[in-house]
C-alpha atoms as a PDB file:
ATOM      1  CA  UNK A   1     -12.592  30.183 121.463  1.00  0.00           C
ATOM      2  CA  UNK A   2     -12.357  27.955 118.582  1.00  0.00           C
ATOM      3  CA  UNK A   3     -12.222  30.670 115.879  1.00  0.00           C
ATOM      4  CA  UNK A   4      -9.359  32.198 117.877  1.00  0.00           C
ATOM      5  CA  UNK A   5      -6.953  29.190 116.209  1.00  0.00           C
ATOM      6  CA  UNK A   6      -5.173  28.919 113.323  1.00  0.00           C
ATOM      7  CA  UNK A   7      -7.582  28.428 110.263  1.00  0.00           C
ATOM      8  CA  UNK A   8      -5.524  25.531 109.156  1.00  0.00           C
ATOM      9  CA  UNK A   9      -6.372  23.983 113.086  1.00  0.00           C
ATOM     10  CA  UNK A  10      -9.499  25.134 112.490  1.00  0.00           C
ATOM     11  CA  UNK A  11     -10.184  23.091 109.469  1.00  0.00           C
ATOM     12  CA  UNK A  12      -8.181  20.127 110.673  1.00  0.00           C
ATOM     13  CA  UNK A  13     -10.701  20.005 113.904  1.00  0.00           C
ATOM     14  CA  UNK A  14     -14.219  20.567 112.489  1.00  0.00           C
ATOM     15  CA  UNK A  15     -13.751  17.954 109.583  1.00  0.00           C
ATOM     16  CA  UNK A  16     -13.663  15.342 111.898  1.00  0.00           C
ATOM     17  CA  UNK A  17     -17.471  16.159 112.796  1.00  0.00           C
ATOM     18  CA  UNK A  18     -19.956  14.739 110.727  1.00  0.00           C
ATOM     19  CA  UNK A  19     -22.184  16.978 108.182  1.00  0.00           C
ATOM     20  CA  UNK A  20     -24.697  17.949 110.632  1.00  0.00           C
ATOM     21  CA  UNK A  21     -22.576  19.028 113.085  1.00  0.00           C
ATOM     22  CA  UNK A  22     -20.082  20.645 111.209  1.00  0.00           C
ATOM     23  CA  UNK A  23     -23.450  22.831 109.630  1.00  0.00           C
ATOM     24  CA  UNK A  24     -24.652  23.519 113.255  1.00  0.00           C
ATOM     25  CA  UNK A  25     -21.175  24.868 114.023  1.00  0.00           C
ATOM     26  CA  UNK A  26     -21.430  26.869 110.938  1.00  0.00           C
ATOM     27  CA  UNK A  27     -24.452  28.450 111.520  1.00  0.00           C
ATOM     28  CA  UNK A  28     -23.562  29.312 114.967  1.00  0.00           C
ATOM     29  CA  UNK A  29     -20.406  30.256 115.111  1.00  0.00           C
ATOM     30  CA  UNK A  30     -20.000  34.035 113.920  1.00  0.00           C
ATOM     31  CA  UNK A  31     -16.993  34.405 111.496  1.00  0.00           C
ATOM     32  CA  UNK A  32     -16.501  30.774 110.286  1.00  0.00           C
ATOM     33  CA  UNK A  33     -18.671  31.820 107.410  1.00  0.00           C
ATOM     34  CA  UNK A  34     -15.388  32.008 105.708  1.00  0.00           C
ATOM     35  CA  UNK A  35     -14.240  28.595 106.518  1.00  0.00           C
ATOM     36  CA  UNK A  36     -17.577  27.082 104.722  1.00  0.00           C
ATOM     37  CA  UNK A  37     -16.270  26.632 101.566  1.00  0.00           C
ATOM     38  CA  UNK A  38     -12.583  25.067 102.312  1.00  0.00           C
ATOM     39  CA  UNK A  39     -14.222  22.815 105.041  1.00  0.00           C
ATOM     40  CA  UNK A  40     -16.830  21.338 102.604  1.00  0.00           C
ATOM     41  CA  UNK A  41     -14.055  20.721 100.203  1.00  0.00           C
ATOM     42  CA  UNK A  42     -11.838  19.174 102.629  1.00  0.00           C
ATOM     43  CA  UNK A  43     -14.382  16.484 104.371  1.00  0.00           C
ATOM     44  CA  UNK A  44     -15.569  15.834 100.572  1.00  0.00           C
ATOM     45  CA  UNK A  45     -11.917  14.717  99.818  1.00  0.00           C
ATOM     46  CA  UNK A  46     -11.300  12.935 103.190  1.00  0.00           C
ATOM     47  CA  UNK A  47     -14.746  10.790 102.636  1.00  0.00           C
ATOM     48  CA  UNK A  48     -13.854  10.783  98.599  1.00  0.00           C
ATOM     49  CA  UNK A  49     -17.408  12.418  97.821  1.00  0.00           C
ATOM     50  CA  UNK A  50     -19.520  10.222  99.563  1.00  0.00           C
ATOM     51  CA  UNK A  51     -22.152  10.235 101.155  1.00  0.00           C
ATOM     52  CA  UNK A  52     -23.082  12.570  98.715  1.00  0.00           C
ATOM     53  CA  UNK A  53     -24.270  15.852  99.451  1.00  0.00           C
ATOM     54  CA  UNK A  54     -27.855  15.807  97.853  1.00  0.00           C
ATOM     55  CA  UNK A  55     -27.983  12.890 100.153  1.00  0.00           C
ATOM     56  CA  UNK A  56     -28.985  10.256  97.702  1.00  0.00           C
ATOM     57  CA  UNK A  57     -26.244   7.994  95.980  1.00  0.00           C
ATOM     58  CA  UNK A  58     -26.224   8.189  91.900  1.00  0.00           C
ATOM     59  CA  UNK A  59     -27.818   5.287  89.748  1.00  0.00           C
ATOM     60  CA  UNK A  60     -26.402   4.620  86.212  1.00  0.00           C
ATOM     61  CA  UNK A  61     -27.708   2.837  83.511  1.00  0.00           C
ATOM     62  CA  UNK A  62     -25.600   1.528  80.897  1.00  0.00           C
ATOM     63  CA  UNK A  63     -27.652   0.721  77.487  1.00  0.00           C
ATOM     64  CA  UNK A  64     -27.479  -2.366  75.495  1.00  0.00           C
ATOM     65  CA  UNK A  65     -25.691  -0.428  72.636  1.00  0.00           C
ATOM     66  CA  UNK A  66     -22.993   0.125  74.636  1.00  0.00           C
ATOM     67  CA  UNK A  67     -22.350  -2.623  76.773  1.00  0.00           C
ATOM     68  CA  UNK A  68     -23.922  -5.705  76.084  1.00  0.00           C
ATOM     69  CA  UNK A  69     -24.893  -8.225  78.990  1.00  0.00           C
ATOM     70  CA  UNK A  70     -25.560 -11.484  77.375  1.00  0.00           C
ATOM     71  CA  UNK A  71     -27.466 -14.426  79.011  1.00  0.00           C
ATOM     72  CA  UNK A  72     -25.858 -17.574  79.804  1.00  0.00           C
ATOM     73  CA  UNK A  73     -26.697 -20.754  80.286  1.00  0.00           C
ATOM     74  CA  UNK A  74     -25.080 -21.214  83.394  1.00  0.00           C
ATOM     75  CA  UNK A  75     -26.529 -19.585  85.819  1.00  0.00           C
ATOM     76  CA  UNK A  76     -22.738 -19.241  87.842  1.00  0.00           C
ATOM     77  CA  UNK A  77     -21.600 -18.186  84.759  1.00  0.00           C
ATOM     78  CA  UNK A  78     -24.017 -14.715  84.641  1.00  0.00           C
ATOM     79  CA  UNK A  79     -21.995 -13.685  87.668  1.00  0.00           C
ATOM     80  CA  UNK A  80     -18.580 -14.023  85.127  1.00  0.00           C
ATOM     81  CA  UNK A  81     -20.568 -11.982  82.891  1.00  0.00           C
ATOM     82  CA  UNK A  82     -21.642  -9.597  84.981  1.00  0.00           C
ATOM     83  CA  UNK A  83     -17.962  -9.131  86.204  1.00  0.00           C
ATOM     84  CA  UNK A  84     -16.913  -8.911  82.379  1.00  0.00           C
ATOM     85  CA  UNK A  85     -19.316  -5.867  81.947  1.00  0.00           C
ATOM     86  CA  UNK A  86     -18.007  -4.242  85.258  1.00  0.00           C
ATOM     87  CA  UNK A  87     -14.323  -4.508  83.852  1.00  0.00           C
ATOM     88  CA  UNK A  88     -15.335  -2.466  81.060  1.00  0.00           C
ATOM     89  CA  UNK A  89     -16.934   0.664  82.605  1.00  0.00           C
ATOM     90  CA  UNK A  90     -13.768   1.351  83.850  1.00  0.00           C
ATOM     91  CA  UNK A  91     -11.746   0.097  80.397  1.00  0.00           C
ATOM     92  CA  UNK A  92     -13.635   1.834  78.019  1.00  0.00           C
ATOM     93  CA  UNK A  93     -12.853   5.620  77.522  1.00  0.00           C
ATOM     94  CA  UNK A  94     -16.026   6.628  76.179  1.00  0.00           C
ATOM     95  CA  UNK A  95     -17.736   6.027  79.593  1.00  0.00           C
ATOM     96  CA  UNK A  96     -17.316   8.490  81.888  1.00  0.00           C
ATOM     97  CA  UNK A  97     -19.057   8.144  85.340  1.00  0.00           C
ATOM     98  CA  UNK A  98     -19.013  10.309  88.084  1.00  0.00           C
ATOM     99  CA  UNK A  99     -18.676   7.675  90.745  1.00  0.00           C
ATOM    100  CA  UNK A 100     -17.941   7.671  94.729  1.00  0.00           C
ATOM    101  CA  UNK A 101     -18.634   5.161  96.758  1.00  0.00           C
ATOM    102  CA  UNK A 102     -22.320   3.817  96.686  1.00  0.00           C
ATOM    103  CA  UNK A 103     -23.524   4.187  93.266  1.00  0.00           C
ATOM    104  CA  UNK A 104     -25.123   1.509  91.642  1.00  0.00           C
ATOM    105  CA  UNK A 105     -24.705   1.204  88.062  1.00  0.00           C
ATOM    106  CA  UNK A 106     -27.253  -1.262  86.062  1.00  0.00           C
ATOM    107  CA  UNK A 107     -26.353  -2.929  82.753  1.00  0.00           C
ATOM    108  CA  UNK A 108     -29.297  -4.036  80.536  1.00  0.00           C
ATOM    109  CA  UNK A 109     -30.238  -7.617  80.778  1.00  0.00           C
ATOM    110  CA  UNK A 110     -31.556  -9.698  77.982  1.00  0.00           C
ATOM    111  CA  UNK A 111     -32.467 -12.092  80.420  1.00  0.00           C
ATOM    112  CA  UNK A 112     -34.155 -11.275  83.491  1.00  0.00           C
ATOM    113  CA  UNK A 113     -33.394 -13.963  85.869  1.00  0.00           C
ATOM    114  CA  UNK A 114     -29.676 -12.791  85.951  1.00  0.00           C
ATOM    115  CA  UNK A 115     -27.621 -10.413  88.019  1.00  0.00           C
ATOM    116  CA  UNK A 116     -27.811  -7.028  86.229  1.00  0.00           C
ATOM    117  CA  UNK A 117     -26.344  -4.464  88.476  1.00  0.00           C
ATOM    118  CA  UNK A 118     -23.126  -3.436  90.493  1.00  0.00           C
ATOM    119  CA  UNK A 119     -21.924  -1.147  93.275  1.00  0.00           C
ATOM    120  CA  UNK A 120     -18.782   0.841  93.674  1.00  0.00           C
ATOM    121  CA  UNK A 121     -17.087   0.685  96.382  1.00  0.00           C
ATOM    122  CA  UNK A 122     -14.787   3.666  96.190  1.00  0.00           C
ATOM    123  CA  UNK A 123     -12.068   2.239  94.102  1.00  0.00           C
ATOM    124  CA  UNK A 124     -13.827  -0.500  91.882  1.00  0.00           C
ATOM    125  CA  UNK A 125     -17.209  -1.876  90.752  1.00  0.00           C
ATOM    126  CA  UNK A 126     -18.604  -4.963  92.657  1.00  0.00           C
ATOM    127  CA  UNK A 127     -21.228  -7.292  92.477  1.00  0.00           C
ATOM    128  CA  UNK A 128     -24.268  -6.862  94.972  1.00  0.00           C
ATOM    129  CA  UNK A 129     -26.485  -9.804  97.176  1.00  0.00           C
ATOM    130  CA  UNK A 130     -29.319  -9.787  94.812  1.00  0.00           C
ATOM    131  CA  UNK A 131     -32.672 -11.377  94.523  1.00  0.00           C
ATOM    132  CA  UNK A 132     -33.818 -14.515  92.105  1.00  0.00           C
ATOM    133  CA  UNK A 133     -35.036 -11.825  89.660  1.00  0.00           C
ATOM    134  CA  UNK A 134     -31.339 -10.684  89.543  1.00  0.00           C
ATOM    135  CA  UNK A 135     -32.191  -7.281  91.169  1.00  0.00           C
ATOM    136  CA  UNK A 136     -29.934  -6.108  93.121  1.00  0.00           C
ATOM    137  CA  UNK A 137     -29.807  -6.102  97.197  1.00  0.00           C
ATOM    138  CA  UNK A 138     -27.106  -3.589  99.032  1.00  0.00           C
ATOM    139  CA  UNK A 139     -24.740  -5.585 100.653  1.00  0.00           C
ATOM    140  CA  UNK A 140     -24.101  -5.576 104.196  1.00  0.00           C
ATOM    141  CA  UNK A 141     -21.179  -3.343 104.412  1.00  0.00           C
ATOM    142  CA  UNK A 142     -23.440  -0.410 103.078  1.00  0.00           C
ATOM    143  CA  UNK A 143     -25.248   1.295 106.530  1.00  0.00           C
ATOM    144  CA  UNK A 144     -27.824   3.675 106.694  1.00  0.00           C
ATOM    145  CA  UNK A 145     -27.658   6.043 110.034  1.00  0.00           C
ATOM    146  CA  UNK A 146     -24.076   5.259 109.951  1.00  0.00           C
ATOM    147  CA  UNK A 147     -21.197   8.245 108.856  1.00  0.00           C
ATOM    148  CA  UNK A 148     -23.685  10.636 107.415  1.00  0.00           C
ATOM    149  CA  UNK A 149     -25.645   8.553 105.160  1.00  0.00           C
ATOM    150  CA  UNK A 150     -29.402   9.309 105.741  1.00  0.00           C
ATOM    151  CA  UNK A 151     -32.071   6.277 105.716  1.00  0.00           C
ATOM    152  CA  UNK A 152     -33.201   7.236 102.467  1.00  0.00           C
ATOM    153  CA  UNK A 153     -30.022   7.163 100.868  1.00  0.00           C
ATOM    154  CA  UNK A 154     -30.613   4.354  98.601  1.00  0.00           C
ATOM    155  CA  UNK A 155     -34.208   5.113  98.469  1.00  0.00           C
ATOM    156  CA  UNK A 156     -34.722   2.713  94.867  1.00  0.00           C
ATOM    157  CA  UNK A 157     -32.721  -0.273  96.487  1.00  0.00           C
ATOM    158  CA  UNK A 158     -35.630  -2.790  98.554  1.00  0.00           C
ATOM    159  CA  UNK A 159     -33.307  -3.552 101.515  1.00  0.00           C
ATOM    160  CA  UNK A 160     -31.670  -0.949 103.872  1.00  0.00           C
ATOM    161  CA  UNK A 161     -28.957  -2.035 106.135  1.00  0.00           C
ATOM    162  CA  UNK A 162     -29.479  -0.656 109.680  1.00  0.00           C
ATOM    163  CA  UNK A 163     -28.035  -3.798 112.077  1.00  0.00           C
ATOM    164  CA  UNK A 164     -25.297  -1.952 113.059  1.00  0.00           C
ATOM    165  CA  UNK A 165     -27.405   0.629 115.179  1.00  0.00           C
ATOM    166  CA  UNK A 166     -30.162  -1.913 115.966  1.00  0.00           C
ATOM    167  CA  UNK A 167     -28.850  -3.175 119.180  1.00  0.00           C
ATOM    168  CA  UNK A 168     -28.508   0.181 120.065  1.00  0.00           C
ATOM    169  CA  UNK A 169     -32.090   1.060 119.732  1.00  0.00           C
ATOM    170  CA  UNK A 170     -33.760  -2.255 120.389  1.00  0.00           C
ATOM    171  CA  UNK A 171     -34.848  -1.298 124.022  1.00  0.00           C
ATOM    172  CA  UNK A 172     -36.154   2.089 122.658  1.00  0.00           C
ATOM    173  CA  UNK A 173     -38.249  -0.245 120.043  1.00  0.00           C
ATOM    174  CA  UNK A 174     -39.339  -2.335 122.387  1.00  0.00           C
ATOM    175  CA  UNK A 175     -40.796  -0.052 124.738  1.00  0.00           C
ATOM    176  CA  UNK A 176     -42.533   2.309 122.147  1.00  0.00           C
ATOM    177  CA  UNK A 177     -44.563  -0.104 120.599  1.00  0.00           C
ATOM    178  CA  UNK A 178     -47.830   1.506 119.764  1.00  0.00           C
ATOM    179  CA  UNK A 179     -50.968   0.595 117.199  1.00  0.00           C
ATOM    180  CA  UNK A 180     -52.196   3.779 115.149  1.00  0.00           C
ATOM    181  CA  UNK A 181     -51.170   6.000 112.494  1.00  0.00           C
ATOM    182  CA  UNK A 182     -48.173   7.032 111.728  1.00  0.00           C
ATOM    183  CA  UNK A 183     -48.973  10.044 109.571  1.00  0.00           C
ATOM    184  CA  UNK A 184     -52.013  11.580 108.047  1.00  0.00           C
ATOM    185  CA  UNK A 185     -51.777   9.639 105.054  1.00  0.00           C
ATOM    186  CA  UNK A 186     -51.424   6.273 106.019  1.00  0.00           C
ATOM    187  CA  UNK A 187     -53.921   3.242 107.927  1.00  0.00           C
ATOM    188  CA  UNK A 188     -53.549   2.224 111.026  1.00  0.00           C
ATOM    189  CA  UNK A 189     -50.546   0.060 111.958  1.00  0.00           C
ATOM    190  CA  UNK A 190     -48.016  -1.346 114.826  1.00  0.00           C
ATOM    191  CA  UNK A 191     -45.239   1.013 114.737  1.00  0.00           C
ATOM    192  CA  UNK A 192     -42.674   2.279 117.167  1.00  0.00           C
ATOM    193  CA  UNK A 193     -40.052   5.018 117.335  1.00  0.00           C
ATOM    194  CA  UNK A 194     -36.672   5.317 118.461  1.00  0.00           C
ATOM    195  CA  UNK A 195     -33.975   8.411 119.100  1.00  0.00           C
ATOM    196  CA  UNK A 196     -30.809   8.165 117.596  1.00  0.00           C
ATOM    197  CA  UNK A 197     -28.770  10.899 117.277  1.00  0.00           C
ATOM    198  CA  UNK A 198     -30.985  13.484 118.454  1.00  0.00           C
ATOM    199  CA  UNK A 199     -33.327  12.188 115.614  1.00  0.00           C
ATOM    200  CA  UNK A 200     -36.537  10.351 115.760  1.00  0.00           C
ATOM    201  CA  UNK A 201     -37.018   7.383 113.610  1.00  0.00           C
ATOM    202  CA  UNK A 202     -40.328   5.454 113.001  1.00  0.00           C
ATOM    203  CA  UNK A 203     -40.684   1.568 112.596  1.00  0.00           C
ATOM    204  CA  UNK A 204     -43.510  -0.261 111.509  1.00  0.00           C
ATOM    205  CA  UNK A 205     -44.617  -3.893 110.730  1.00  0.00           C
ATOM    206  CA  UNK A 206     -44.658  -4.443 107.414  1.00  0.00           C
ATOM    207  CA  UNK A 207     -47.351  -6.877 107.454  1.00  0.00           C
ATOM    208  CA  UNK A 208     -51.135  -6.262 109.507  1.00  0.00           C
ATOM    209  CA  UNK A 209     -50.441  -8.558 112.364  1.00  0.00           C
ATOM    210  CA  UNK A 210     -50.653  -8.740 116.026  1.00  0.00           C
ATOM    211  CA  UNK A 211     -48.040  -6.334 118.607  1.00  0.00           C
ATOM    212  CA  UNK A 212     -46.707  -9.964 119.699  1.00  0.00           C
ATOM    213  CA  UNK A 213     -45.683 -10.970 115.750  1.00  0.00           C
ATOM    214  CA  UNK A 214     -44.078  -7.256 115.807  1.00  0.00           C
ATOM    215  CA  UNK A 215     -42.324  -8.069 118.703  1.00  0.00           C
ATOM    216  CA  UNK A 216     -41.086 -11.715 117.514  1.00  0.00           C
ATOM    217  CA  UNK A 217     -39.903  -9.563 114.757  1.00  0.00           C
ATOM    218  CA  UNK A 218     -37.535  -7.248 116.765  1.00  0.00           C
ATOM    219  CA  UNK A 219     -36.223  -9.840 118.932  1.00  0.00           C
ATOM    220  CA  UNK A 220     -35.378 -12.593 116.268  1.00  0.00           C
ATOM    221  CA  UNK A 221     -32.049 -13.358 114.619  1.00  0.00           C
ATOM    222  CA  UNK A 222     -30.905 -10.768 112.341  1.00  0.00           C
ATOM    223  CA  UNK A 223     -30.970 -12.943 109.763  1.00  0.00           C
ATOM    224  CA  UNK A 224     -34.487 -13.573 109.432  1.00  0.00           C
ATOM    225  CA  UNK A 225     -35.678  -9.794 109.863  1.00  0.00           C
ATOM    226  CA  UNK A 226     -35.498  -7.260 106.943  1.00  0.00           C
ATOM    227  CA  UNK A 227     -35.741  -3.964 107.287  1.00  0.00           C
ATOM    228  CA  UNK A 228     -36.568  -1.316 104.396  1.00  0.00           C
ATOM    229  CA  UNK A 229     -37.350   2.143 103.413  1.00  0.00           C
ATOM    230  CA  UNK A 230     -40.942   2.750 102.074  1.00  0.00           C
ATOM    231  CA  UNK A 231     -41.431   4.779  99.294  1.00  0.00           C
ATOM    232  CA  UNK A 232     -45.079   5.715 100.289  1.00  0.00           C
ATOM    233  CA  UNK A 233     -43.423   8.065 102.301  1.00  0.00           C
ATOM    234  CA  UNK A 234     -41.730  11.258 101.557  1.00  0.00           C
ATOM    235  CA  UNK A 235     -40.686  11.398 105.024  1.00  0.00           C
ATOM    236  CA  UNK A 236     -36.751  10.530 106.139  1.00  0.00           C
ATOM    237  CA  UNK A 237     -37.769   8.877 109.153  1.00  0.00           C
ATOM    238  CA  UNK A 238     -39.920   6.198 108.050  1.00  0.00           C
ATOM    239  CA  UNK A 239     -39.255   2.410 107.113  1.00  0.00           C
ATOM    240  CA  UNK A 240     -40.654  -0.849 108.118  1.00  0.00           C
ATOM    241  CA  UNK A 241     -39.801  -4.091 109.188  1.00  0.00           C
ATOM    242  CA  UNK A 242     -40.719  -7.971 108.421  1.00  0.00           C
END
């Protein structure tokens, strides 16, 4: 029924649907072969490239040579720094980045208790949350599970955002608390699982405690609970809590 409209309707409608739909509706639909091309295009330009279609944002790293990050002796004033350096990826011509929203670009620091890396947010470089060390920490705005961007997404940052689905899938946690492995490879541990979008998701406890300290973990305030992606894992669906 659907390929019975105008193409331009056509392409107007299944934009709207997010990447895995709009490929289910490709595979199925017989005829909108056609359409593949000019519909990836077109939801590429509406989201302006991201989430990026090899599904893992684009890290940059600017050498010393060509911008230098200096250390200061304020530790407020590494933040002006770092916002000096920022201002000149995008004044110096003989940069050129290929960035959408969600790369992280990393200067080189001659100090390493300083912040040393930024994040674009579609029109401009800013400054992440980051730790003492001056790594950097995605800020909260960034959400995994959330408008096509898989968990892994920002598989090399520590922190993944995931609050906004949380209280979604908190009952679902909750309930599927369990204590063994969760995969061939790894030791036994309190995990659970949740669905979410037709997808199932795996949790576990960071830290070899009891099920109650898990579930003091799940029910406290946000801000005391961290969740992140594990890179023991080649698995999408896998990233702990504590």
């Amino acid at each position: 029924m659907l390929l019975q409209l105008p193409q331009e309707l056509i392409i107007d409608i299944v934009v709207l649907l997010k990447y895995r739909y709009i490929k289910s509706f490709l595979c199925i639909s017989h005829g909108a072969n056609k359409f593949t091309d000019v519909i990836i295009k077109t939801k590429q330009r509406l989201t302006k490239g991201f989430p990026r279609l090899d599904g893992h944002y684009h890290y940059y790293k600017i050498p010393s040579s060509v911008i230098y990050l200096n250390k200061m002796n304020d530790f407020d004033c590494n933040y002006e720094e770092l916002h000096r350096c920022m201002t000149l990826v995008t004044d110096k011509s003989d940069i050129q980045l290929d960035l959408v929203r969600g790369d992280v670009v990393e200067f080189s620091p001659q100090y390493i208790y300083q912040p040393y890396q930024a994040i674009y947010n579609g029109n401009t470089l800013e400054e992440m949350d980051d730790l003492t060390d001056g790594e950097g920490l995605l800020p909260d705005e960034y959400q995994v599970l959330e408008d096509d961007v898989p968990l892994t997404y920002w598989n090399n940052i520590m922190n993944i955002n995931i609050d906004h689905i949380y209280n979604q899938v908190k009952d679902q946690c909750l309930e599927n608390i369990v204590f063994g492995k969760i995969d061939d490879k790894y030791v036994e541990k309190w995990y659970t699982t949740f669905i979410y979008e037709h997808q199932c998701y795996k949790l576990f406890l960071g830290f070899n405690l009891n099920k109650q300290d898990f579930i003091n973990i799940l029910t406290c305030d946000p801000e005391e609970r961290c969740f992140y992606h594990s890179n023991r894992f080649d698995k999408p669906n896998i990233f702990y809590v504590r």
